[in-house]
C-alpha atoms as a PDB file:
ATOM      1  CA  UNK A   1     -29.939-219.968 138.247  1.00  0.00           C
ATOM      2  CA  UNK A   2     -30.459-220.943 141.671  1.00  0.00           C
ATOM      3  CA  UNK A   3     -33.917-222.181 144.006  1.00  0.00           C
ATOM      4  CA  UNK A   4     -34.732-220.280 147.168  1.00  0.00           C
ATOM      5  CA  UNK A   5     -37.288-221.924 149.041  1.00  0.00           C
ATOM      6  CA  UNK A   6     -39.222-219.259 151.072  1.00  0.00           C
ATOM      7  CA  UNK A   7     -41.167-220.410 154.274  1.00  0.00           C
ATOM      8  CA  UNK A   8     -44.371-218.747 154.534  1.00  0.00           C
ATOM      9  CA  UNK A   9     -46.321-219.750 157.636  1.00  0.00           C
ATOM     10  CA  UNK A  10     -46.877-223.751 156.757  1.00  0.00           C
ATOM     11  CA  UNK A  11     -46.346-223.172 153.455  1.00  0.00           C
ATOM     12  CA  UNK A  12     -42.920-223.525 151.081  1.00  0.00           C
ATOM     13  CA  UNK A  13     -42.837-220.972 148.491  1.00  0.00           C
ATOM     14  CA  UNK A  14     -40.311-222.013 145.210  1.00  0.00           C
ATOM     15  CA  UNK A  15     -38.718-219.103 143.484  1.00  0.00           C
ATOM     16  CA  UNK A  16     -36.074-219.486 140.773  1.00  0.00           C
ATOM     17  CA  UNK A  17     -33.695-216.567 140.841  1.00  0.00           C
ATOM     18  CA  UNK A  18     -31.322-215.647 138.096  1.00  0.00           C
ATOM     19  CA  UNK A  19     -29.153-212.741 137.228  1.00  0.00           C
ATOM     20  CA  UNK A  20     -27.031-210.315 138.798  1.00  0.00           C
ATOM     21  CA  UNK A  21     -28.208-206.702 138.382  1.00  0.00           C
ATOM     22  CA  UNK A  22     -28.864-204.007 140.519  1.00  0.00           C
ATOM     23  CA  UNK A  23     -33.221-204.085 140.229  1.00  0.00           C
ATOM     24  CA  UNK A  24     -35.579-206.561 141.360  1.00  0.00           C
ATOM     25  CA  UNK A  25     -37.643-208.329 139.144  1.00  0.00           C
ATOM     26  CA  UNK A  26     -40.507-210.815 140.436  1.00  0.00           C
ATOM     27  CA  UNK A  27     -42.123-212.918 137.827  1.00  0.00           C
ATOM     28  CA  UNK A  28     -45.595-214.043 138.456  1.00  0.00           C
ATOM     29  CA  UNK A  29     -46.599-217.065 135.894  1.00  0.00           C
ATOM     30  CA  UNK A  30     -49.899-217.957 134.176  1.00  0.00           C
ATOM     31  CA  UNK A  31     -52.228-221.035 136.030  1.00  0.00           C
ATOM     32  CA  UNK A  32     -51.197-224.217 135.259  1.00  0.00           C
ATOM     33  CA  UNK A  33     -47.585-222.566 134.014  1.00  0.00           C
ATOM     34  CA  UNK A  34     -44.189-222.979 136.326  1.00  0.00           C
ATOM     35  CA  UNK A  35     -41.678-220.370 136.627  1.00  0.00           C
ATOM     36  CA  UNK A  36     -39.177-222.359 134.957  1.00  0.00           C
ATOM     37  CA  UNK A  37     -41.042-221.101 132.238  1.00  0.00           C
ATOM     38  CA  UNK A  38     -39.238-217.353 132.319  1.00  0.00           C
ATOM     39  CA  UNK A  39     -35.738-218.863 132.929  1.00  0.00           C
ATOM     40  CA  UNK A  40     -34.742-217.946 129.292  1.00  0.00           C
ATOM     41  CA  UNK A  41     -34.909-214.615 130.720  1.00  0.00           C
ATOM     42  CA  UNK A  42     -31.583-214.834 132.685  1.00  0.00           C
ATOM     43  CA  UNK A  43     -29.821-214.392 129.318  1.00  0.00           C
ATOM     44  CA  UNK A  44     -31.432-211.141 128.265  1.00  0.00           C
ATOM     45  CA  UNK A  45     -32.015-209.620 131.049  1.00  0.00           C
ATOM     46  CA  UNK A  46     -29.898-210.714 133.625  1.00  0.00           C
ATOM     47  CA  UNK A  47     -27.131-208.298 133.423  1.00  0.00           C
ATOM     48  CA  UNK A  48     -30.116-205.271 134.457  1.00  0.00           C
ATOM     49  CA  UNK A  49     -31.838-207.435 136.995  1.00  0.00           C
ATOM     50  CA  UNK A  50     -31.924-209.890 140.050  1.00  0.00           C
ATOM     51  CA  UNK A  51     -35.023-211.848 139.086  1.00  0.00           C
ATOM     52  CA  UNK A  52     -36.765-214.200 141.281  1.00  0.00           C
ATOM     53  CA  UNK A  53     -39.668-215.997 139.256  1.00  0.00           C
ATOM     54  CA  UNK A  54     -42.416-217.586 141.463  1.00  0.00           C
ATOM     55  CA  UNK A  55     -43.978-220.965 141.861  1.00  0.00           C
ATOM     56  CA  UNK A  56     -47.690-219.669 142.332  1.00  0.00           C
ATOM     57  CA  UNK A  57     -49.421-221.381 145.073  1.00  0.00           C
ATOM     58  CA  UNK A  58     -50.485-225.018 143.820  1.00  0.00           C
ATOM     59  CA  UNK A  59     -47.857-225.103 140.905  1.00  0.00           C
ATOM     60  CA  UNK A  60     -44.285-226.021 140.086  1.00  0.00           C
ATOM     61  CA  UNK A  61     -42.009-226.980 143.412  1.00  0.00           C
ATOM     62  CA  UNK A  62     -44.695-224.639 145.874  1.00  0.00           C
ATOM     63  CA  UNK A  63     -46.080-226.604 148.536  1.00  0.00           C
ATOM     64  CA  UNK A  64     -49.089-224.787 149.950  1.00  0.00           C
ATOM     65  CA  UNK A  65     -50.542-226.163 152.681  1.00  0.00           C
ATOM     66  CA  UNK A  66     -53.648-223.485 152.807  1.00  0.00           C
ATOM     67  CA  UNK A  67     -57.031-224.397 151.221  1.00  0.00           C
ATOM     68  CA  UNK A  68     -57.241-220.964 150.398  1.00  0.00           C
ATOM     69  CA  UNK A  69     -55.132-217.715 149.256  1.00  0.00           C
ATOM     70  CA  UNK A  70     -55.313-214.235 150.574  1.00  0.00           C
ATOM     71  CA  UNK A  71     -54.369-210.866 148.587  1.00  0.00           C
ATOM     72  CA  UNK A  72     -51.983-211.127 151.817  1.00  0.00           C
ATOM     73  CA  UNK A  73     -50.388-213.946 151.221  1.00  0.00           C
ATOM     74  CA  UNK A  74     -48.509-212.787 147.732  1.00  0.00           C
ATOM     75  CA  UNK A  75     -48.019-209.413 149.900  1.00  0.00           C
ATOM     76  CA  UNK A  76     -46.352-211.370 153.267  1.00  0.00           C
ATOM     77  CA  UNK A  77     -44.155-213.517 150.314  1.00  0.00           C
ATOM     78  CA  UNK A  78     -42.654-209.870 148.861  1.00  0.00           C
ATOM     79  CA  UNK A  79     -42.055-208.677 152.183  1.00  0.00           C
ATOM     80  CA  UNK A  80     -39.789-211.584 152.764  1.00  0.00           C
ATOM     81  CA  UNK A  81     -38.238-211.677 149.659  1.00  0.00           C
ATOM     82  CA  UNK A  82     -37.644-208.019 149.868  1.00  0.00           C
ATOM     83  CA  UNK A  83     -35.972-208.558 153.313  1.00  0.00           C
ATOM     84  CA  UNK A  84     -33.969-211.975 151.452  1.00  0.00           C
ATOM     85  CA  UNK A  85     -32.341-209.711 149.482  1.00  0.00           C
ATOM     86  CA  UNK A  86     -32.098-206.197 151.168  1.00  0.00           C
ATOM     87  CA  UNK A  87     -34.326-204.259 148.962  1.00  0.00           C
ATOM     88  CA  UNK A  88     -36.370-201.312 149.135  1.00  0.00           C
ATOM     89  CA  UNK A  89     -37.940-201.518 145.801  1.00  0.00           C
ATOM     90  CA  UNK A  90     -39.091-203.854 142.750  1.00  0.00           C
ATOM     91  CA  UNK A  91     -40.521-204.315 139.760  1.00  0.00           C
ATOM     92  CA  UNK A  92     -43.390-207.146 138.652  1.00  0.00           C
ATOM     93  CA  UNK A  93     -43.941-208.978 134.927  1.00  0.00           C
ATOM     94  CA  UNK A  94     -46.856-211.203 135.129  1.00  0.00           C
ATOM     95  CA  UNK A  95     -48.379-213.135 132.241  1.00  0.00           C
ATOM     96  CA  UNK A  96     -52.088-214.045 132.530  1.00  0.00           C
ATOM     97  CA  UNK A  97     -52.847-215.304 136.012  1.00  0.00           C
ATOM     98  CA  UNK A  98     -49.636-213.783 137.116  1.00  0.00           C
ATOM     99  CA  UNK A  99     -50.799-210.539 135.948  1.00  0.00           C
ATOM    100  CA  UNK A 100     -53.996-210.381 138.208  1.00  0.00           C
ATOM    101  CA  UNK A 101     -51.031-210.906 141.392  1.00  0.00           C
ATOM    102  CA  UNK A 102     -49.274-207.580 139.926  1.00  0.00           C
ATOM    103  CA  UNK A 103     -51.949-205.678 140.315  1.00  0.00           C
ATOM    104  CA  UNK A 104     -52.542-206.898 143.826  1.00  0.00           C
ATOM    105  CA  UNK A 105     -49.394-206.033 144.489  1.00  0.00           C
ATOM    106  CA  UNK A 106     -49.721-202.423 143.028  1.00  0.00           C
ATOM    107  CA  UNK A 107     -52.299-201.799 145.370  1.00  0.00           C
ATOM    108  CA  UNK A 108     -50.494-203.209 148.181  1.00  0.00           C
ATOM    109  CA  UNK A 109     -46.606-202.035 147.186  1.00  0.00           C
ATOM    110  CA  UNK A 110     -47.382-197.980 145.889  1.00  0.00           C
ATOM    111  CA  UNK A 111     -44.661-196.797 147.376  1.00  0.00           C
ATOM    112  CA  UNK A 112     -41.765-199.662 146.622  1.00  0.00           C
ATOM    113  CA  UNK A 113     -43.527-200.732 143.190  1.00  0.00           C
ATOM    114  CA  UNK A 114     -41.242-198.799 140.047  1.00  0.00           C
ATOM    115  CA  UNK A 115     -41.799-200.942 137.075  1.00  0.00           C
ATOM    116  CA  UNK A 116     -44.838-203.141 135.811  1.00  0.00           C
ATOM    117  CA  UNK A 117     -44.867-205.384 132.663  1.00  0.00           C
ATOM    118  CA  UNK A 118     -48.184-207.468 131.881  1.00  0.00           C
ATOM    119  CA  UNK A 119     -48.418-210.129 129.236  1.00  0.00           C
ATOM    120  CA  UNK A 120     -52.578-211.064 128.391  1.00  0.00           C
ATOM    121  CA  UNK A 121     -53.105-209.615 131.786  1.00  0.00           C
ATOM    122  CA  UNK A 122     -55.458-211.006 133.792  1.00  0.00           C
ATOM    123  CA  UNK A 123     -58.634-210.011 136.548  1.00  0.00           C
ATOM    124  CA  UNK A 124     -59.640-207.040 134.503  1.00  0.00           C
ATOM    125  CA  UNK A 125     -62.726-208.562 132.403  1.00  0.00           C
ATOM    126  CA  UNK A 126     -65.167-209.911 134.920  1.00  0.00           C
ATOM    127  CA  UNK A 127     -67.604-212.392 133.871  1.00  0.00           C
ATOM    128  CA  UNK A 128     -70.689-212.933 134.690  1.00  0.00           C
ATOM    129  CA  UNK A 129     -70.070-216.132 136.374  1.00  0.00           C
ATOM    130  CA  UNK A 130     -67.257-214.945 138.258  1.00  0.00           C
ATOM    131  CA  UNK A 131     -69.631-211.930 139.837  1.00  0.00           C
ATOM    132  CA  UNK A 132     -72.011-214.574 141.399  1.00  0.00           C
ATOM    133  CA  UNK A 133     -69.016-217.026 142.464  1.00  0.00           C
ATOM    134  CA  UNK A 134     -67.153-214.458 144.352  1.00  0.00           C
ATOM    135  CA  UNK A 135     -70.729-213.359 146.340  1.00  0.00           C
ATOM    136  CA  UNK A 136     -72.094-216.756 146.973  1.00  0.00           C
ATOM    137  CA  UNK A 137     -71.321-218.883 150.295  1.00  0.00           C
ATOM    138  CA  UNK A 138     -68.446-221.233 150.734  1.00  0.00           C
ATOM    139  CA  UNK A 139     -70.563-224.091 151.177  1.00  0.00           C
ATOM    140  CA  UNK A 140     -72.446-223.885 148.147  1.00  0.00           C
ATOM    141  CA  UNK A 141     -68.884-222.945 145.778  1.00  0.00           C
ATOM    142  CA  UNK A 142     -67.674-226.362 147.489  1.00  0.00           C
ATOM    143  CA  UNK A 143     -71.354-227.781 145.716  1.00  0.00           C
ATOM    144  CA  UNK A 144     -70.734-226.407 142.520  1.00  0.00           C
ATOM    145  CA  UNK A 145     -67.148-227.426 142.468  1.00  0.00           C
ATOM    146  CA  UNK A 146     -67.415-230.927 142.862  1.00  0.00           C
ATOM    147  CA  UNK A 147     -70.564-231.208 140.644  1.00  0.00           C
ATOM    148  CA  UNK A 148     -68.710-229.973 137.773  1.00  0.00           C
ATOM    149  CA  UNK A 149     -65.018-230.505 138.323  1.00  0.00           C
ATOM    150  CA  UNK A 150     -64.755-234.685 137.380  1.00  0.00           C
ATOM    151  CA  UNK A 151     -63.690-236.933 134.791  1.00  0.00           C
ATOM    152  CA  UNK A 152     -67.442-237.408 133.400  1.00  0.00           C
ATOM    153  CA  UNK A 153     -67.089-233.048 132.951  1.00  0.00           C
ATOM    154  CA  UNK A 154     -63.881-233.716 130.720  1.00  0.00           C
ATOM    155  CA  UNK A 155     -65.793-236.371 128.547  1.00  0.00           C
ATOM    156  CA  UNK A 156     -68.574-233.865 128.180  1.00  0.00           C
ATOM    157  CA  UNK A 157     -66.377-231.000 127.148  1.00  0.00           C
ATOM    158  CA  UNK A 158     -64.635-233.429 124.617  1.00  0.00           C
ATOM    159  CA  UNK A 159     -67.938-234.143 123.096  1.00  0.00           C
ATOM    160  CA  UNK A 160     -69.120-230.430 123.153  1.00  0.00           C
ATOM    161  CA  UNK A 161     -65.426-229.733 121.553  1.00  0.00           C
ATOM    162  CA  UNK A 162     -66.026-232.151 118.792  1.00  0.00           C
ATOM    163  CA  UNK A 163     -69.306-230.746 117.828  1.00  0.00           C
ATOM    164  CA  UNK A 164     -67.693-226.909 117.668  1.00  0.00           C
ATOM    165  CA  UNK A 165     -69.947-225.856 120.763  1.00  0.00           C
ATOM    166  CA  UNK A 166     -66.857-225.218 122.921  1.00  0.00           C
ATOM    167  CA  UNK A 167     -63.830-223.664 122.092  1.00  0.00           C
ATOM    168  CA  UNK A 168     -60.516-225.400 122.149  1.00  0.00           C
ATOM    169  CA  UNK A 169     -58.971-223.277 124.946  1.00  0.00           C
ATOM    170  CA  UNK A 170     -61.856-224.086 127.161  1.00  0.00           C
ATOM    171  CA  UNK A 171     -62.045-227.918 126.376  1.00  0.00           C
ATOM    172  CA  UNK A 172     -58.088-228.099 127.214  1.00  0.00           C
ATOM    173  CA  UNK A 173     -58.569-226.642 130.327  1.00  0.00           C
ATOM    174  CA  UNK A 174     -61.189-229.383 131.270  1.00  0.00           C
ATOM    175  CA  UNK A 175     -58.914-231.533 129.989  1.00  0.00           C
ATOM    176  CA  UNK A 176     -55.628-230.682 132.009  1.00  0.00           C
ATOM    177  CA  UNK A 177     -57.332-230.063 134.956  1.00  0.00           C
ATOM    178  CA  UNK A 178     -60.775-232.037 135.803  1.00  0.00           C
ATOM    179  CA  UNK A 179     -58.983-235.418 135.502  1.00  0.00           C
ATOM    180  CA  UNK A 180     -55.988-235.785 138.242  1.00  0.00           C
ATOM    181  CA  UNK A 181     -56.743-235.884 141.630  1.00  0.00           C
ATOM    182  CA  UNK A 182     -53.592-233.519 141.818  1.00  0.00           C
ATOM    183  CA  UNK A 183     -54.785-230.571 139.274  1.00  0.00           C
ATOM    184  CA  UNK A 184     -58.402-230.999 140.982  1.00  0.00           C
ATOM    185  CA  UNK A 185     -57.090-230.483 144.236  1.00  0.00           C
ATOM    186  CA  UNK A 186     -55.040-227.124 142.944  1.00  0.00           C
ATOM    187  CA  UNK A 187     -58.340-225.828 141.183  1.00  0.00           C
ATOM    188  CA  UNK A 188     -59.833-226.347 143.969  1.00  0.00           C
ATOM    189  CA  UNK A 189     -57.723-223.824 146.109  1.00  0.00           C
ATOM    190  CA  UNK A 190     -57.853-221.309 143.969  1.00  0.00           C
ATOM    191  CA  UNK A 191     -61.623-221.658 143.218  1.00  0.00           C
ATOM    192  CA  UNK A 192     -62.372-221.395 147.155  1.00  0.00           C
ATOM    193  CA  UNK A 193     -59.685-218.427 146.461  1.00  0.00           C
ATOM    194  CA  UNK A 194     -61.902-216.015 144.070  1.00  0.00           C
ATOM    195  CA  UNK A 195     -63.280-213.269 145.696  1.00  0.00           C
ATOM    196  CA  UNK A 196     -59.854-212.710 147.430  1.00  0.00           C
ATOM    197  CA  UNK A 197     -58.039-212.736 144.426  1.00  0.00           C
ATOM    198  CA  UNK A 198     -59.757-210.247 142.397  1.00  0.00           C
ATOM    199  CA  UNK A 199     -57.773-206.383 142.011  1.00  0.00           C
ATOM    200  CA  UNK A 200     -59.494-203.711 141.841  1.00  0.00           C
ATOM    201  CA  UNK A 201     -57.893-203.057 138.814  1.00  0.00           C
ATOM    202  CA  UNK A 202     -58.963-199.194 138.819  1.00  0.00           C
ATOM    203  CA  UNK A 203     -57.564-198.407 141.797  1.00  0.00           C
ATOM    204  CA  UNK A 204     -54.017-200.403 140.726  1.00  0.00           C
ATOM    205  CA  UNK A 205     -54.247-197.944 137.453  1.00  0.00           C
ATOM    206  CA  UNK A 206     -55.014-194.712 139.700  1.00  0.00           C
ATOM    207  CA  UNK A 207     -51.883-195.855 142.177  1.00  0.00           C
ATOM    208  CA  UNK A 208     -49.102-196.652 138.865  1.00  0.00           C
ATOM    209  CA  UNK A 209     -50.895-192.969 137.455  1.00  0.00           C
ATOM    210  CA  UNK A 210     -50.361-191.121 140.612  1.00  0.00           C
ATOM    211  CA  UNK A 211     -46.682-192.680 141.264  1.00  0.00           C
ATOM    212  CA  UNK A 212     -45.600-192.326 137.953  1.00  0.00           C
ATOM    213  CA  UNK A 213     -45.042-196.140 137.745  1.00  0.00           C
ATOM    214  CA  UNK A 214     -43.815-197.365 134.232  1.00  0.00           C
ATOM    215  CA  UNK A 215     -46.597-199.406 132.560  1.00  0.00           C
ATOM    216  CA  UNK A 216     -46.155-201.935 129.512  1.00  0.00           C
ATOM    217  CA  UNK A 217     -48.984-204.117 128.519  1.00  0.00           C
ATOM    218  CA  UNK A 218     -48.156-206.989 125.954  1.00  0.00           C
ATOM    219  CA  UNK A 219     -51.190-208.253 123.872  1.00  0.00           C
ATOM    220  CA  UNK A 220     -51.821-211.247 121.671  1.00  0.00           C
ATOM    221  CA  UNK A 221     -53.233-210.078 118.328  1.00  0.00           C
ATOM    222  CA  UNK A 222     -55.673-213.600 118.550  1.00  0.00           C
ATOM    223  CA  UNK A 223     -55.974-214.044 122.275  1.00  0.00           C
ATOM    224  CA  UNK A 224     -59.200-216.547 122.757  1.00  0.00           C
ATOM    225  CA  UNK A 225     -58.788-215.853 126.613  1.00  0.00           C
ATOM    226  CA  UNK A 226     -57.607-212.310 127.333  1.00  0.00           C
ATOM    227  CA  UNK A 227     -59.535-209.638 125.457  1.00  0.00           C
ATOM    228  CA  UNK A 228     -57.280-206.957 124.170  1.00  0.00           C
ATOM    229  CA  UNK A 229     -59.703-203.992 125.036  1.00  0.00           C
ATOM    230  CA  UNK A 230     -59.304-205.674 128.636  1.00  0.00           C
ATOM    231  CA  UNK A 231     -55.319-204.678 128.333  1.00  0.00           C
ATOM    232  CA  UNK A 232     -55.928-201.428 126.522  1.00  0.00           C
ATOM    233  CA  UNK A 233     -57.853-199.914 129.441  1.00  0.00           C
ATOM    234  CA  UNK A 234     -55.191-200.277 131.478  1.00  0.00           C
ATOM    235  CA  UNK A 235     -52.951-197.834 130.102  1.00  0.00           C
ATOM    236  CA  UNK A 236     -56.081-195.212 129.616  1.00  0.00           C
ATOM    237  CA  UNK A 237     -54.485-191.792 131.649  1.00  0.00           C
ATOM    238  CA  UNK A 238     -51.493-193.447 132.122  1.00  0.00           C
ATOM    239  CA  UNK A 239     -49.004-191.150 131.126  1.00  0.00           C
ATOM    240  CA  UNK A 240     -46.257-192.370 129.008  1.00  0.00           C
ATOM    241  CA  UNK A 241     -47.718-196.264 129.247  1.00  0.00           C
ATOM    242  CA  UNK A 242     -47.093-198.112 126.217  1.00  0.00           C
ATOM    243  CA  UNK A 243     -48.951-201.233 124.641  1.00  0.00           C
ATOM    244  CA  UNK A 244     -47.491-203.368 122.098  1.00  0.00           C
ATOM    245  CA  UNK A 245     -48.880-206.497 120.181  1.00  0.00           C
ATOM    246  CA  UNK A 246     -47.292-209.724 118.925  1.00  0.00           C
ATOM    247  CA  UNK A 247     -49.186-212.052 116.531  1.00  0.00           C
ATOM    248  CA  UNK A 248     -50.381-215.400 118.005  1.00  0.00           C
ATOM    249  CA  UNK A 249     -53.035-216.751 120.286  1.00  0.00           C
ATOM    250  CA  UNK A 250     -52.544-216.532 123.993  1.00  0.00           C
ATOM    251  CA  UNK A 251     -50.280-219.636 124.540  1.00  0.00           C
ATOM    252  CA  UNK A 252     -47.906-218.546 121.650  1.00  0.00           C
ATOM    253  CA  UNK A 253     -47.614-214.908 123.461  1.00  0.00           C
ATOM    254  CA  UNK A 254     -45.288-216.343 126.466  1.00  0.00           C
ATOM    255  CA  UNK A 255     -42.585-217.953 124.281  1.00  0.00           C
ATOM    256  CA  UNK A 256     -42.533-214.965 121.873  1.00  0.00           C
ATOM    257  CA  UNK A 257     -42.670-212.242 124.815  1.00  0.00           C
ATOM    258  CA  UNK A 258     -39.406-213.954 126.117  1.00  0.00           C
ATOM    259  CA  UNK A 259     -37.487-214.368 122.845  1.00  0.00           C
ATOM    260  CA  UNK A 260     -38.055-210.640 122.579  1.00  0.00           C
ATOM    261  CA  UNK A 261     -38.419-209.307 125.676  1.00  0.00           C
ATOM    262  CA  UNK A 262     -35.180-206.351 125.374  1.00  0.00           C
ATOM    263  CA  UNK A 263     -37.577-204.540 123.557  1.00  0.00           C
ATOM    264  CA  UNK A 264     -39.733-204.006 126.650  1.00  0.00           C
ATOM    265  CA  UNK A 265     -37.483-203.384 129.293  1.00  0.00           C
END
């Protein structure tokens, strides 16, 4: 395994990259994840693929200098690791967040996209809170931000936690990310970053349909963040997509995707 340290406009983009075969694999992780999270992969899959796994904007050795990101952005960082390596074509596996940037990338990539894996995807189930964050102005998501992201938030969300009112996946997030400066700072970005984040999942399905794009979705039997009807729609009219289920929550689905992951490519 080796780092390749992409330069995209002010920023510095961190991809591991492992293995020797003939396909490209990108590997979009989950937020607050790194990609040295999918290194285990070298060992099972390296022999079929050159895979470069991704430091998302805001995580792992990425420095992003931007206080926002674009749909364009992921698509101007393919383009140049396309070019990096001489390729025409590639294939994505994204778990979580990383899924929602596969899809982006479906709609922007129809004609070089041949393969797309998605663990507990991602930007497919739209809440209501999300609907009025991505219409609302700048000004007033910077208001909301800082009047709920803090340390006093965390301490509320513990007490809520302890009295069963908030769910443990929720209350860690507060946890791991309202208290550092750091982790604020990266919430922040992609907070600013939500209505130009979000695929139009439909349209990603239609393009992988028409193209005759392979399609695996990977489900948690328990997932308390990613609803399984979310992945299962997916696949509807896909011909020849397949969806398979492991048992755990949706932390637990990562590390068992990976130990078993020959049976999905």
């Amino acid at each position: 395994m080796k780092s390749v340290f992409l330069t995209y406009r002010k920023s510095t983009v961190h991809c591991s990259r492992f293995g020797t075969g003939e396909k490209l694999l990108l590997v979009f992780h989950g937020y607050g994840e790194r990609a040295a999270a999918f290194v285990p992969l070298a060992k099972k899959l390296g022999d079929k693929y050159t895979v470069y796994a991704m430091d998302l904007p805001g995580h792992g050795k990425t420095v992003w200098k931007s206080r926002k990101i674009e749909s364009e952005d992921f698509q101007g960082i393919v383009s140049a690791i396309l070019e990096h390596e001489g390729k025409d074509a590639f294939s994505v596996l994204g778990f979580s967040y990383g899924a929602r940037v596969c899809l982006l990338l479906a709609e922007a990539f129809p004609d070089k996209l041949k393969e797309v894996f998605l663990a507990a995807p991602d930007g497919i189930s739209v809440s209501g809170l999300y609907r009025i964050v991505q219409v609302v102005p700048d000004l007033v998501k910077r208001f909301c931000f800082w009047f709920l992201v803090n340390k006093k938030t965390a301490k509320i969300a513990l007490l809520l936690h302890r009295r069963g009112w908030l769910n443990h996946h929720n209350y860690r997030f507060a946890e791991m990310n309202f208290c550092q400066r750091r982790r604020r700072r990266r919430l922040f970005i992609y907070w600013m970053s939500l209505d130009n984040l979000q695929p139009d999942w439909l349209k990603a399905r239609r393009i992988i349909a028409e193209r005759g794009i392979k399609l695996k979705v990977i489900l948690a039997t328990n997932d308390e963040v990613i609803p399984t009807i979310a992945g299962r729609k997916l696949t509807e009219g896909v011909d020849g997509a397949e969806v398979f289920f492991i048992a755990g929550n949706h932390r637990q689905l990562r590390r068992a995707f990976i130990q078993r992951a020959e049976r999905y490519f």
